[in-house]
C-alpha atoms as a PDB file:
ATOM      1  CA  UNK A   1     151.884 320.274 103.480  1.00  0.00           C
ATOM      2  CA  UNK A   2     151.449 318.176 106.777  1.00  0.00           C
ATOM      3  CA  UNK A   3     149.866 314.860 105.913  1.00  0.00           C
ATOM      4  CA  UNK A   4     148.843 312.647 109.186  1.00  0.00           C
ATOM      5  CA  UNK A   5     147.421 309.045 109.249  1.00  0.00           C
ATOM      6  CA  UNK A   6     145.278 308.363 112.569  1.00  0.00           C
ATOM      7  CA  UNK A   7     145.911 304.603 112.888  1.00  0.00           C
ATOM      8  CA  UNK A   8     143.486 304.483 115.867  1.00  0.00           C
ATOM      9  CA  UNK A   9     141.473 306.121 118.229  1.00  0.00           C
ATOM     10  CA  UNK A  10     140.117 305.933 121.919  1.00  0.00           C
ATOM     11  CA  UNK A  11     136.940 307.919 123.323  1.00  0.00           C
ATOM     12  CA  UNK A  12     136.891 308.760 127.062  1.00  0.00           C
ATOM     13  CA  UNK A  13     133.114 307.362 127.437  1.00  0.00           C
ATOM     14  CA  UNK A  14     131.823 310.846 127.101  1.00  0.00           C
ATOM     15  CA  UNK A  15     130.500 313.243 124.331  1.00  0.00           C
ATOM     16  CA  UNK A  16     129.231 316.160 123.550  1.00  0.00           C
ATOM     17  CA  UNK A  17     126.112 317.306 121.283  1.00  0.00           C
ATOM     18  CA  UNK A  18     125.754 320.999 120.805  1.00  0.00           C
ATOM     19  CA  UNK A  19     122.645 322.415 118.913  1.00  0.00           C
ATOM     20  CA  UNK A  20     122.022 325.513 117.542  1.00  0.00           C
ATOM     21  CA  UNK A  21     118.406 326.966 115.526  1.00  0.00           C
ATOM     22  CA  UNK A  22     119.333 327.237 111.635  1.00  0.00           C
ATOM     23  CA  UNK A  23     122.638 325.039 112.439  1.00  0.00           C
ATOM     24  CA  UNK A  24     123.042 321.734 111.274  1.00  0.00           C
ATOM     25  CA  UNK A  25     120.875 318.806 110.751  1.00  0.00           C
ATOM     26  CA  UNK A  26     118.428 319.992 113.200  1.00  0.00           C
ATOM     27  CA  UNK A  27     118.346 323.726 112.898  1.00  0.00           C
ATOM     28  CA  UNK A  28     114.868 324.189 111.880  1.00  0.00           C
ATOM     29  CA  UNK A  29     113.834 322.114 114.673  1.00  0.00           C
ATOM     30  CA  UNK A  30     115.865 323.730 117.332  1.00  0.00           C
ATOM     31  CA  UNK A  31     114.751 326.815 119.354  1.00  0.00           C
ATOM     32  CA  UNK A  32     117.827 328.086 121.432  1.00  0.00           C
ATOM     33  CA  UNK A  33     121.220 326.200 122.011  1.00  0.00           C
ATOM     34  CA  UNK A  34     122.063 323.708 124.160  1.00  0.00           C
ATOM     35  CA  UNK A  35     125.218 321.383 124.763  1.00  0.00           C
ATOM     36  CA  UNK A  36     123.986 318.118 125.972  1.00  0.00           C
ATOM     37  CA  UNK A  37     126.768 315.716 127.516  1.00  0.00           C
ATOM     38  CA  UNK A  38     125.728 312.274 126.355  1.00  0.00           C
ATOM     39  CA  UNK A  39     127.668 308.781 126.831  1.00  0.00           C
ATOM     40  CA  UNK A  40     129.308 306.610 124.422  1.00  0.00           C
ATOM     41  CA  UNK A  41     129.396 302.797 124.970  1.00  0.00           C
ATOM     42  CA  UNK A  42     131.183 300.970 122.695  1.00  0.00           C
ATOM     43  CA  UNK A  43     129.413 301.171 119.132  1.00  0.00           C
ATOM     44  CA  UNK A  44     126.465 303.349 120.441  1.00  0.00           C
ATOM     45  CA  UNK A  45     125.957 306.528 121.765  1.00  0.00           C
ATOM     46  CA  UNK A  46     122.640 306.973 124.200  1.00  0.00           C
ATOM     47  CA  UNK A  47     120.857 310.342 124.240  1.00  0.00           C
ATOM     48  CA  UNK A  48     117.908 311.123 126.180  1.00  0.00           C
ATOM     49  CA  UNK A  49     116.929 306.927 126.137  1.00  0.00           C
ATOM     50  CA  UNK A  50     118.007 306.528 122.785  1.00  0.00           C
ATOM     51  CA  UNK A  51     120.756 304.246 121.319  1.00  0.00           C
ATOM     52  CA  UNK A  52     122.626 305.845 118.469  1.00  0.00           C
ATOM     53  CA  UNK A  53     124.947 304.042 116.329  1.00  0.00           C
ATOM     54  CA  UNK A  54     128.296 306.061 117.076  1.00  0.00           C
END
């Protein structure tokens, strides 16, 4: 067995939300799919005008 301790990590700035109906959190809300490319500053993430904590 592999065992691996991350002991820190970097994001480039940029994320990616992808959505699918019946997936997820969301899936009885969502329709069709969609990939989104959102930004992540610091301890947030915004999507769409909204601040998310990351």
């Amino acid at each position: 067995m592999l065992v691996v301790d991350v002991l820190s990590l970097e994001v480039s700035g940029r994320g990616v939300i992808v959505t699918a109906p019946g997936e997820r959190v969301l899936g009885e809300r969502v329709d069709k799919a969609k990939t989104r490319v959102c930004m992540v500053n610091g301890d947030y993430v915004e999507f769409k005008g909204l601040k998310l904590p990351a």
